[in-house]
Protein backbone atom coordinates (compact mmCIF):
# COMPACT_ATOMS: atom_id res chain seq x y z
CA UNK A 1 -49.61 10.02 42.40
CA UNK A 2 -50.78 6.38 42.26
CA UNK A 3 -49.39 4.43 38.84
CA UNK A 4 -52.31 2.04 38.20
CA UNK A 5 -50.70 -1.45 37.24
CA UNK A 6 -52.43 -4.50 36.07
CA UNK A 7 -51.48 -7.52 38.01
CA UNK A 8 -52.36 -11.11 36.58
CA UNK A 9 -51.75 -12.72 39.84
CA UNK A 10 -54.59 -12.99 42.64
CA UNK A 11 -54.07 -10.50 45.50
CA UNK A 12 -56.19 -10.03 48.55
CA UNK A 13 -55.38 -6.78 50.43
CA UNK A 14 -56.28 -5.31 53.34
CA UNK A 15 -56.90 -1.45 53.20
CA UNK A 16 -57.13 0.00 56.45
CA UNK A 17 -58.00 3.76 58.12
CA UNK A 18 -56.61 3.49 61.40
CA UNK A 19 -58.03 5.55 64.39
CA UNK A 20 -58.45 4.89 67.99
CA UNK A 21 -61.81 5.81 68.17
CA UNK A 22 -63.02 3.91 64.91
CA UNK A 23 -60.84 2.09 62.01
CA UNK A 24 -62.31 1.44 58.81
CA UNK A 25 -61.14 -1.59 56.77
CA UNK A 26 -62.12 -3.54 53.68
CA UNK A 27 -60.32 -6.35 51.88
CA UNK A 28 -60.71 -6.66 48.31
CA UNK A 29 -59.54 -9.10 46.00
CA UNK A 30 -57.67 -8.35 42.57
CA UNK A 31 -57.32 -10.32 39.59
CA UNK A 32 -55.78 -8.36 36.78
CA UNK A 33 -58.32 -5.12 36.67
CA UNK A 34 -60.93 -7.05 38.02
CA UNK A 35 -61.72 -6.15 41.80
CA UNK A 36 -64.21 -7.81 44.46
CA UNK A 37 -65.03 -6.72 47.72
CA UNK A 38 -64.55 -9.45 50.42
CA UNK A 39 -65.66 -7.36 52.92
CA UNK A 40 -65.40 -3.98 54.76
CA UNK A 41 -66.75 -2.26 57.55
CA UNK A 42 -65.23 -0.39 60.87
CA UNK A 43 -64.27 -1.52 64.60
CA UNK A 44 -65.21 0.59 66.62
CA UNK A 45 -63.62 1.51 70.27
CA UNK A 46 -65.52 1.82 73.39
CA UNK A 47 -64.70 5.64 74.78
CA UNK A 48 -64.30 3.75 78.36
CA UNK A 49 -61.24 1.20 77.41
CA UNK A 50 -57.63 2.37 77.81
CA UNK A 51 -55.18 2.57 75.13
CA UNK A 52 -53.83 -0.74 75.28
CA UNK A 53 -57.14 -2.43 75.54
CA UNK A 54 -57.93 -0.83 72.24
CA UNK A 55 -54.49 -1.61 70.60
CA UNK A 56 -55.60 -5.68 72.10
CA UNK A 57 -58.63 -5.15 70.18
CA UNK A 58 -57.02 -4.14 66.70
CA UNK A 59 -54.00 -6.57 66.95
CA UNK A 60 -57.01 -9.59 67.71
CA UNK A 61 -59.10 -8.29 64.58
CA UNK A 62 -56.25 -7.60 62.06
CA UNK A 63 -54.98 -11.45 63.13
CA UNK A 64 -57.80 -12.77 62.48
CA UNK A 65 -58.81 -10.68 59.42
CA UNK A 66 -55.25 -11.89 57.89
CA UNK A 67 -55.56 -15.46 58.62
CA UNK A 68 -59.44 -15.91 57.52
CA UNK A 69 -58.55 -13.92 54.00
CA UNK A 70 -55.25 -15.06 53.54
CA UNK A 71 -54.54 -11.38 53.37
CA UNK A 72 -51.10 -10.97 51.39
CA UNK A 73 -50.82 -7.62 50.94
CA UNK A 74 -51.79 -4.43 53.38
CA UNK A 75 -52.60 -0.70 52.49
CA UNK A 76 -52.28 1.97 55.57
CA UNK A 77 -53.01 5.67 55.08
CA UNK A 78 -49.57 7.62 56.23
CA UNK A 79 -50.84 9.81 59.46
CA UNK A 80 -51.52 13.36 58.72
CA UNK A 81 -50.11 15.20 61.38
CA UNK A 82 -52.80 18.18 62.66
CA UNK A 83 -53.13 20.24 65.79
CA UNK A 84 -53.03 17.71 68.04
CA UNK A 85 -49.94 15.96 69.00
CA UNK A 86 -51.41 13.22 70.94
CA UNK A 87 -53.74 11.43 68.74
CA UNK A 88 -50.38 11.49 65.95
CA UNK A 89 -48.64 9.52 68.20
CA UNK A 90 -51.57 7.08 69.44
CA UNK A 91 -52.46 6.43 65.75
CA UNK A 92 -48.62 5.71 65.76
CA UNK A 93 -49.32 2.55 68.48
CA UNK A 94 -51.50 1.05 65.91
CA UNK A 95 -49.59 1.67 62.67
CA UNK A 96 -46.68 -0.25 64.50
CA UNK A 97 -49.37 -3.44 65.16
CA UNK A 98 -49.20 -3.49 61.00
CA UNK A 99 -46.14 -3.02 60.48
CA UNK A 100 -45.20 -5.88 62.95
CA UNK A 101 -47.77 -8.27 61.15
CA UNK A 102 -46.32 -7.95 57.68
CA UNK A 103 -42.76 -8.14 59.10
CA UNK A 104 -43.75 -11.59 60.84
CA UNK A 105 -45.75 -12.76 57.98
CA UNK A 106 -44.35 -11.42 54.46
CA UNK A 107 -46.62 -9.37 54.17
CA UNK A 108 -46.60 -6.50 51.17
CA UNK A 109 -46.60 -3.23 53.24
CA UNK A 110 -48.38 -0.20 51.05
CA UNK A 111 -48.42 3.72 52.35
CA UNK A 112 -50.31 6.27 51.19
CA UNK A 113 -50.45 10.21 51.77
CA UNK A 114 -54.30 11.47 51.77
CA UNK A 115 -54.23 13.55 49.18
CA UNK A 116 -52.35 10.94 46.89
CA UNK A 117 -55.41 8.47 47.70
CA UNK A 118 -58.07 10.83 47.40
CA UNK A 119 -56.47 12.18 43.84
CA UNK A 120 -55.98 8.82 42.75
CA UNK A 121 -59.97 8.10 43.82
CA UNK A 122 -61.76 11.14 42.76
CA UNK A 123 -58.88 12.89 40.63
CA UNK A 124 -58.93 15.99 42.97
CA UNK A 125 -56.14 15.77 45.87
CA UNK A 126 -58.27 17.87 47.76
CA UNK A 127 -61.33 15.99 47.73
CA UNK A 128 -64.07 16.31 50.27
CA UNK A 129 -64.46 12.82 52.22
CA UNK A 130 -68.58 12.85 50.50
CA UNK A 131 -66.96 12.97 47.12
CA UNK A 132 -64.52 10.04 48.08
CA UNK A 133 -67.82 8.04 49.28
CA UNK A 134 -69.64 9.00 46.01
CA UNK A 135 -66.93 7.77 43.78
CA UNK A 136 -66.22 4.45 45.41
CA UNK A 137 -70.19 3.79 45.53
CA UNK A 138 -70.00 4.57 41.59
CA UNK A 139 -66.97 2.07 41.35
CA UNK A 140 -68.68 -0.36 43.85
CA UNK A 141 -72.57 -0.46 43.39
CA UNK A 142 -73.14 -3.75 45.75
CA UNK A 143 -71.56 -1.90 48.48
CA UNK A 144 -75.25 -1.55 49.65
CA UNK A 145 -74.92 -4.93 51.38
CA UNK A 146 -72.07 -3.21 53.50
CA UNK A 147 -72.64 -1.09 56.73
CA UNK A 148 -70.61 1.95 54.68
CA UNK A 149 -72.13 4.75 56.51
CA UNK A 150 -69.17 5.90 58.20
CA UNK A 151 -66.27 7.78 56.00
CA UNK A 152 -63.67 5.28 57.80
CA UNK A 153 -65.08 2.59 55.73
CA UNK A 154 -64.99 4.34 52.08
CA UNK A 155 -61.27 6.00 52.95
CA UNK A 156 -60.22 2.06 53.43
CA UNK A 157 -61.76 0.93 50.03
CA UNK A 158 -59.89 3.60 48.40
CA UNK A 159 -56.55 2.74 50.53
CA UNK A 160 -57.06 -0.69 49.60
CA UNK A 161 -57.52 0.32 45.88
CA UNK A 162 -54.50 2.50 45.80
CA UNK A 163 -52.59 -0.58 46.95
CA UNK A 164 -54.03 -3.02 44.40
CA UNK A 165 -53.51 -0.08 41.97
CA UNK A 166 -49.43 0.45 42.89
CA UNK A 167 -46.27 -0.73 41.26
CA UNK A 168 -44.99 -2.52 44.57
């Protein structure tokens, strides 16, 4: 379960929803309770490029997303492992591109399980990805400026919001 804690200082943080065929992101920044969305939306990955074109493409945007925000603090989802093998340990390529960036740079490292995001979120652990979009939309009305359509770019709000929302 997330603890929510009031910080007083400013805090921009990078929520992310890694995947290698889209990642969602949004950066938010936090002033006590207070909470503004810098921006969010999704890369996505050309079906065509190989792995470590793709991994190129991340480590290039998450640079430069870090450097233009002055990003200070980073929320990842942990990987839930399913059927297939491969795509746990490709998601693994790219969680190690974040964890090298906050190593390098000081960066505040936040994980989260799923189900503690989505109960933290929508109060059900269990929650359907729709009712995840439907309650940050009701936290965030002038997300209709954003390109939110896809779920990646909701499930990174709410990363990011667990993070701004944690004790660390």
């Amino acid at each position: 379960m997330i603890n929510k804690v009031v910080h007083s200082q400013k805090r921009i943080l990078l929520g992310i929803d890694p995947g290698l065929t889209t990642t969602g992101f949004s950066i938010i920044e936090g002033i006590g309770n207070k909470y503004n969305i810098k921006e969010c939306g999704y890369i996505s990955y050309e079906k065509t490029k190989t792995i470590p074109k793709k991994i190129a493409q991340f480590y290039d945007f998450l640079n430069k997303k870090i450097d233009l925000f002055n990003i200070n603090e980073i929320a990842i989802e942990t990987p839930f492992f399913s059927k297939n093998s491969a795509t746990f340990v490709k998601l693994g390529y790219l969680r190690s591109i974040i964890y090298l960036a906050c190593e390098q740079r000081s960066i505040t490292l936040h994980e989260f399980a799923p189900r503690s995001i989505k109960q933290a979120i929508t109060g059900y652990g269990n929650a359907e990805k729709e009712q995840v979009k439907r309650a940050i939309t009701m936290l965030f009305p002038q997300l209709t400026q954003f390109d939110i359509q896809k779920y990646d770019v909701t499930d990174a709000i709410g990363i990011a919001l667990c993070g701004l929302w944690s004790k660390n």
